[in-house]
PDB file of N, CA and C in Angstrom:
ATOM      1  N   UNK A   1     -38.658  71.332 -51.939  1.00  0.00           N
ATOM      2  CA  UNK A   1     -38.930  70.947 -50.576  1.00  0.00           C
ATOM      3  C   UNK A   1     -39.387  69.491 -50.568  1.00  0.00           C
ATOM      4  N   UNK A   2     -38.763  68.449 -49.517  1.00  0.00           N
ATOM      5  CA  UNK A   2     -39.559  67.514 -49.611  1.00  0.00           C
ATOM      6  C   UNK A   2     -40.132  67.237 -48.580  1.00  0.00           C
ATOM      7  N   UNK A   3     -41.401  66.712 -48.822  1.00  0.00           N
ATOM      8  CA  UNK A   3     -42.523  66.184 -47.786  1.00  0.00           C
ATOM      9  C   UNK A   3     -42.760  64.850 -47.689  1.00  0.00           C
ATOM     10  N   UNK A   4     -42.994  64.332 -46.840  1.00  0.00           N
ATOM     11  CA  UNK A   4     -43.181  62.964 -46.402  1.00  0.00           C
ATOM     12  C   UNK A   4     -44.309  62.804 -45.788  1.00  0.00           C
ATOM     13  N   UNK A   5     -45.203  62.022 -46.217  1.00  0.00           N
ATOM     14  CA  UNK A   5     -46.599  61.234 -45.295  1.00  0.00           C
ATOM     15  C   UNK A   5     -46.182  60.625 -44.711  1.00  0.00           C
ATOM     16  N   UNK A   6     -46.784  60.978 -43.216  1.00  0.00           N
ATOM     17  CA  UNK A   6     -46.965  59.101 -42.774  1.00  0.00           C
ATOM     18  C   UNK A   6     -48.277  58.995 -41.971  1.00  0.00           C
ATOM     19  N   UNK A   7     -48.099  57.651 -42.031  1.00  0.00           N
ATOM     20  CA  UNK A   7     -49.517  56.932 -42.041  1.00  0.00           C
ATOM     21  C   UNK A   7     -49.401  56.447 -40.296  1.00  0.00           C
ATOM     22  N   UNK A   8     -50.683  55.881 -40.050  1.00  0.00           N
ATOM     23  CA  UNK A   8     -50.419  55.832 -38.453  1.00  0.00           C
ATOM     24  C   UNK A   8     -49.699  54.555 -38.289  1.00  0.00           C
ATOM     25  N   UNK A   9     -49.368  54.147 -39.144  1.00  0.00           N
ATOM     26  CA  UNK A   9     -48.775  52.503 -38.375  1.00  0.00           C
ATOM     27  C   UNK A   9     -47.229  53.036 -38.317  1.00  0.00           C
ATOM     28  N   UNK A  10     -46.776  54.020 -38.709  1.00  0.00           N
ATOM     29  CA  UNK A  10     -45.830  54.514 -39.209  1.00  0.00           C
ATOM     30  C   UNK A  10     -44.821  55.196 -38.017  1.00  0.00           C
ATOM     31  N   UNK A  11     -44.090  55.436 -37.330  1.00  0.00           N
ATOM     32  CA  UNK A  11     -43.141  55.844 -36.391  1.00  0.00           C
ATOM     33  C   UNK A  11     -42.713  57.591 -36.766  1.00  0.00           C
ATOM     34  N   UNK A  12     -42.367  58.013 -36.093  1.00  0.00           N
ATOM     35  CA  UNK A  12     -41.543  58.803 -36.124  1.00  0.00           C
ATOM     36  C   UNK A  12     -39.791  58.682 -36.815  1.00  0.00           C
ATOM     37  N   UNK A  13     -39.176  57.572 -36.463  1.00  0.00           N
ATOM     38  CA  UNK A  13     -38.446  57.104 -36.697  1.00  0.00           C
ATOM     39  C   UNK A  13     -38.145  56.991 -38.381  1.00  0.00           C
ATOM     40  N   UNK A  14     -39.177  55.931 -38.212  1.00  0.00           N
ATOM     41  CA  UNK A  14     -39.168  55.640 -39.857  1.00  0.00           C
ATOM     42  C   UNK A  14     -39.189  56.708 -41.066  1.00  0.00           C
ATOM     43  N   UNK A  15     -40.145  57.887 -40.432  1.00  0.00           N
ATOM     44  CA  UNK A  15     -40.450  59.045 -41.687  1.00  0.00           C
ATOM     45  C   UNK A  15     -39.037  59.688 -41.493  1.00  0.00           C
ATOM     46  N   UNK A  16     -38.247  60.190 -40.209  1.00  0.00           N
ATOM     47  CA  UNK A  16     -36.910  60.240 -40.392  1.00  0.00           C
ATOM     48  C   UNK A  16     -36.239  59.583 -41.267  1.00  0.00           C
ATOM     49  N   UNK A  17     -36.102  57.821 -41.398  1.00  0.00           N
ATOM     50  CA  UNK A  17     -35.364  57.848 -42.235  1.00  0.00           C
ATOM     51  C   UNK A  17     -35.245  57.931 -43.867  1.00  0.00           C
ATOM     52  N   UNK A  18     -36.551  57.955 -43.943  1.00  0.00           N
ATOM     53  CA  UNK A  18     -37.045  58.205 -45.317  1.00  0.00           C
ATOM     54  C   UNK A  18     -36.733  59.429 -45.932  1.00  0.00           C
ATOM     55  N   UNK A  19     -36.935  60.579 -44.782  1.00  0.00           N
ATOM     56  CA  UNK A  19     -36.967  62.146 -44.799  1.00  0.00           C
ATOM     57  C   UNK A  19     -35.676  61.728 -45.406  1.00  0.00           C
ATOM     58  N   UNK A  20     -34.397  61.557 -44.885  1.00  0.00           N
ATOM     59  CA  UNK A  20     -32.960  61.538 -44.790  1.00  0.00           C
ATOM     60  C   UNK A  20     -32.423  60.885 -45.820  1.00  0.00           C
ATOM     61  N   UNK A  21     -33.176  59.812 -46.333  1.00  0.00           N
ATOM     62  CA  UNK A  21     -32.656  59.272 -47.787  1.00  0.00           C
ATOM     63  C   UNK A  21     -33.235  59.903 -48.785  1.00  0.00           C
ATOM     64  N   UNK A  22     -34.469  60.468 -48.868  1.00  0.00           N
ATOM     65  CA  UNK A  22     -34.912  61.611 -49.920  1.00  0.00           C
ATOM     66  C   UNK A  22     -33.730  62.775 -50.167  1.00  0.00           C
ATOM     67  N   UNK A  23     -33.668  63.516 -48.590  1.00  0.00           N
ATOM     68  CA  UNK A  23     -32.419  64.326 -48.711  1.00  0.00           C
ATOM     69  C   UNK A  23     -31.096  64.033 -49.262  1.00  0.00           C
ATOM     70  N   UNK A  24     -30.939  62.924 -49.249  1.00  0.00           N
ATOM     71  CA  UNK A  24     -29.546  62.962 -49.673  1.00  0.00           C
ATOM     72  C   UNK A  24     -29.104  62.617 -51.202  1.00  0.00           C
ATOM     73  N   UNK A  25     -30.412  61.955 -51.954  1.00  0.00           N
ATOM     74  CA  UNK A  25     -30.687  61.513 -52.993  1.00  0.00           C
ATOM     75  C   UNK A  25     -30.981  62.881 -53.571  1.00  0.00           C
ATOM     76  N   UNK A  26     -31.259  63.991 -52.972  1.00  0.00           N
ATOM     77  CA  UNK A  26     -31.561  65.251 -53.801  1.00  0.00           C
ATOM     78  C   UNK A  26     -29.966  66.040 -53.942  1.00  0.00           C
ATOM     79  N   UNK A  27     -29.054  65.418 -52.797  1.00  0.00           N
ATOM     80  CA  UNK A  27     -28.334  66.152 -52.830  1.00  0.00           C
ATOM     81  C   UNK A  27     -27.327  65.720 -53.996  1.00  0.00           C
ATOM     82  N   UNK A  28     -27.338  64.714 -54.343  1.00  0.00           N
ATOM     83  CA  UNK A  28     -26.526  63.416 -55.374  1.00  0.00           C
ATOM     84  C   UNK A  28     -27.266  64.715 -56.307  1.00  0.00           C
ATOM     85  N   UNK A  29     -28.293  64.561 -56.466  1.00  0.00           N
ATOM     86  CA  UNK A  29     -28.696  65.432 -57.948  1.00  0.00           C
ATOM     87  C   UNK A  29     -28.580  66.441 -58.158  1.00  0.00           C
ATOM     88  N   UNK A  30     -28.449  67.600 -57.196  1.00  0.00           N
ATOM     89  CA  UNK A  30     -27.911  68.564 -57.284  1.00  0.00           C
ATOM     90  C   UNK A  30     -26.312  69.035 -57.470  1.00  0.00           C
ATOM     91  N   UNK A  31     -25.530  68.017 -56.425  1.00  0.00           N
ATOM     92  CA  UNK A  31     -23.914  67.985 -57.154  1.00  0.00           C
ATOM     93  C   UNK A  31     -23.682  67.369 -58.678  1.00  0.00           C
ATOM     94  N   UNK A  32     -24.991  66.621 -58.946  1.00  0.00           N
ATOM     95  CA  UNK A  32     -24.307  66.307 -60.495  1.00  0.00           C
ATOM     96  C   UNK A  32     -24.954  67.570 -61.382  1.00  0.00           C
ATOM     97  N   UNK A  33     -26.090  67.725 -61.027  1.00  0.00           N
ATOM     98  CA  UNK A  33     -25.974  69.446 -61.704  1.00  0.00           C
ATOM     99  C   UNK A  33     -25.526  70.502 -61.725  1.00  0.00           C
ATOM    100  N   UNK A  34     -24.410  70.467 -60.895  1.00  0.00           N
ATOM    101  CA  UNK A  34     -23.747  71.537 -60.471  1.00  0.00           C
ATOM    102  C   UNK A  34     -22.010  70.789 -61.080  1.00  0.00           C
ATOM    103  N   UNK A  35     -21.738  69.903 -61.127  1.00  0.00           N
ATOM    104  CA  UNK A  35     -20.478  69.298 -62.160  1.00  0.00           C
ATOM    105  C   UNK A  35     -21.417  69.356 -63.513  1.00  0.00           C
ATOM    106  N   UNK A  36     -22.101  69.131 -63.840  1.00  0.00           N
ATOM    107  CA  UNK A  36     -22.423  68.686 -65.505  1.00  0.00           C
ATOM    108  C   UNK A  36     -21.978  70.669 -66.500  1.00  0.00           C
ATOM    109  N   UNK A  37     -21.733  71.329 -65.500  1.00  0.00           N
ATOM    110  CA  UNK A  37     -21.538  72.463 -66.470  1.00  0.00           C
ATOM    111  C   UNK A  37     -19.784  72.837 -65.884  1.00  0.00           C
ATOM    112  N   UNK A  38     -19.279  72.597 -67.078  1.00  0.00           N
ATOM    113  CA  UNK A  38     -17.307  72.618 -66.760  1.00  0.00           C
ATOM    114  C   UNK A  38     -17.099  74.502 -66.698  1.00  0.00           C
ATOM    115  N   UNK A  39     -16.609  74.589 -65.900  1.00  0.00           N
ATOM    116  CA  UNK A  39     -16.047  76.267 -65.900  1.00  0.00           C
ATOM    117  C   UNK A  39     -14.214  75.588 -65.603  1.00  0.00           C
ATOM    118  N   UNK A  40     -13.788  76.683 -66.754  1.00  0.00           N
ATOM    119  CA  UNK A  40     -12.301  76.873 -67.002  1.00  0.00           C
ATOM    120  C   UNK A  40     -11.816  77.165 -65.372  1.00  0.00           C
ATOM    121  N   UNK A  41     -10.574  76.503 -65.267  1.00  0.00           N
ATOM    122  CA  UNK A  41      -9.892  77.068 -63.504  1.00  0.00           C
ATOM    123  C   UNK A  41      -9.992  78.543 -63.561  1.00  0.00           C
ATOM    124  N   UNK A  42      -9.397  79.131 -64.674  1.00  0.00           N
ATOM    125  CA  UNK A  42      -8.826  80.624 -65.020  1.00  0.00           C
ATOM    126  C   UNK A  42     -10.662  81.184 -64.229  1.00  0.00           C
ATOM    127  N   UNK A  43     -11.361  81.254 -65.674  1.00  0.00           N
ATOM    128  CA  UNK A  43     -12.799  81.681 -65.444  1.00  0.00           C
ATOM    129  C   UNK A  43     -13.304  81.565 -63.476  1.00  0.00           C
ATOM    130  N   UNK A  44     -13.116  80.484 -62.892  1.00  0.00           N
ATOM    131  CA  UNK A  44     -13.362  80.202 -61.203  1.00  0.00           C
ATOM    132  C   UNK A  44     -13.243  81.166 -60.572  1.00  0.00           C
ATOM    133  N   UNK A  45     -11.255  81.090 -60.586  1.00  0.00           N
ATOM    134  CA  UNK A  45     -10.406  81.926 -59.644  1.00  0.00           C
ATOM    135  C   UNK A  45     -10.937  83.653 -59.941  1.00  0.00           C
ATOM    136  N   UNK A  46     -11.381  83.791 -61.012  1.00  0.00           N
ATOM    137  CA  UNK A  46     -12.633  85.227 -61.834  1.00  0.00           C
ATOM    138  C   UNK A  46     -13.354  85.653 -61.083  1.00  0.00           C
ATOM    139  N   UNK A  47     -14.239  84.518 -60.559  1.00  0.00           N
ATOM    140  CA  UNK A  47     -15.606  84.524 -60.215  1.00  0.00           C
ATOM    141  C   UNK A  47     -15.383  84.653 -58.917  1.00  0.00           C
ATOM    142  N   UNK A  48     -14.729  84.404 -58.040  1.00  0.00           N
ATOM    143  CA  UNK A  48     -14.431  84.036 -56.745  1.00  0.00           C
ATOM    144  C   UNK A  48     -13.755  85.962 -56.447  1.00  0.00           C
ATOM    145  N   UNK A  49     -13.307  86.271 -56.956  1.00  0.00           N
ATOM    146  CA  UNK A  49     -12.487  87.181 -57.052  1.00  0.00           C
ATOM    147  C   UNK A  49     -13.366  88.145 -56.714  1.00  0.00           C
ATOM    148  N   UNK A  50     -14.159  88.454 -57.846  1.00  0.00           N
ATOM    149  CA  UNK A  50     -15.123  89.234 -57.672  1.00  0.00           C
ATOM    150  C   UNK A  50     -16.241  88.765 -57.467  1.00  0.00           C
ATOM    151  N   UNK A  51     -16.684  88.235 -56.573  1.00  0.00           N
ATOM    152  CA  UNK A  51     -17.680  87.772 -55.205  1.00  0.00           C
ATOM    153  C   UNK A  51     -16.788  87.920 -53.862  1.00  0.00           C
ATOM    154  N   UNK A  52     -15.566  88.292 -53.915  1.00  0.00           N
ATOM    155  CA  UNK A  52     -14.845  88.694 -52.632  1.00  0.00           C
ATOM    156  C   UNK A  52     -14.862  90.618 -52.736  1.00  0.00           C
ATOM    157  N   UNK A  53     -14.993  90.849 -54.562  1.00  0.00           N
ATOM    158  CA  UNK A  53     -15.101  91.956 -54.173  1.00  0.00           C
ATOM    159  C   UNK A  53     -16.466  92.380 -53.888  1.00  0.00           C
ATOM    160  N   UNK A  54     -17.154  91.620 -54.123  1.00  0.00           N
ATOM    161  CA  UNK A  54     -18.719  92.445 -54.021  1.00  0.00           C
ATOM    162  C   UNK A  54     -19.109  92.175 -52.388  1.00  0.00           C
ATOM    163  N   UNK A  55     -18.324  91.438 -52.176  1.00  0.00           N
ATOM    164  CA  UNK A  55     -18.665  91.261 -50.610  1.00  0.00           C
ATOM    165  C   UNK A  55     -17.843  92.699 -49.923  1.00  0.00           C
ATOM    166  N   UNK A  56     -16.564  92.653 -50.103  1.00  0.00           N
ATOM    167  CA  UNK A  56     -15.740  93.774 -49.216  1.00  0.00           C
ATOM    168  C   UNK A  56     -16.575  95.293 -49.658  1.00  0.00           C
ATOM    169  N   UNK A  57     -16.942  95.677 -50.781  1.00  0.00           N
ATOM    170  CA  UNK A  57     -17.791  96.273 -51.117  1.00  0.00           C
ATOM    171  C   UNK A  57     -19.219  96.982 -50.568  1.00  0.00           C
ATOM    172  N   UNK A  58     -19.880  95.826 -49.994  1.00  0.00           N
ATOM    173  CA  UNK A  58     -20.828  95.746 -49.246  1.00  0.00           C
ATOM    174  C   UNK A  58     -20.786  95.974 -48.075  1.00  0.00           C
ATOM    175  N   UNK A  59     -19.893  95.561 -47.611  1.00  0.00           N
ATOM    176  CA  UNK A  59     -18.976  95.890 -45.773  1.00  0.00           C
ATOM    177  C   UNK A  59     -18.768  97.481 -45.703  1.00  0.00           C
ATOM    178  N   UNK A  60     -18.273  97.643 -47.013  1.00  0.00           N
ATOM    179  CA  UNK A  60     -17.769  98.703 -46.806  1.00  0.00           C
ATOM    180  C   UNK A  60     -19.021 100.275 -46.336  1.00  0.00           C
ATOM    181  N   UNK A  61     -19.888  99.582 -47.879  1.00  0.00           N
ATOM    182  CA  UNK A  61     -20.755 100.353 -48.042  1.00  0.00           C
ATOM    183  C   UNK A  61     -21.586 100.908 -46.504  1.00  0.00           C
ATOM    184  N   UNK A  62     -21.655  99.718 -45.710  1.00  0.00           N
ATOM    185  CA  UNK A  62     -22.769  99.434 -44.163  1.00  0.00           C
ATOM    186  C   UNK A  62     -21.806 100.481 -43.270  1.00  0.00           C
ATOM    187  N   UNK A  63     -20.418 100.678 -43.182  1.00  0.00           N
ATOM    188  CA  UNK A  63     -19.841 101.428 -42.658  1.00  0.00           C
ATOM    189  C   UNK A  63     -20.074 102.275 -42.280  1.00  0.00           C
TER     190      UNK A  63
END
């Protein structure tokens, strides 16, 4: 989570844009942690597969 101070000389504005460059600088670090581990195409199209089945699964189950 990130938090931001601000101080009284400080705007509303401004902690926005700070808020918003923190955010996006977390998000840079999270897509490179999320590329730094290679999964095979084969292995993906796997995974995807069955996370479609565990979903239809689940639908089913609420039925």
């Amino acid at each position: 989570m990130i938090t931001i101070k601000v101080e009284k000389h400080h705007t509303l504005d401004s902690a926005l844009k700070v808020y918003k460059k923190n955010l996006e600088a977390l998000r840079v670090i999270k897509q490179l942690q999320y590329k730094k581990k290679y999964i095979k195409p084969a292995l993906k199209n796997k995974l995807i597969k069955s996370k479609i089945a565990h979903i239809k699964k689940m639908r089913f189950q609420d039925m």
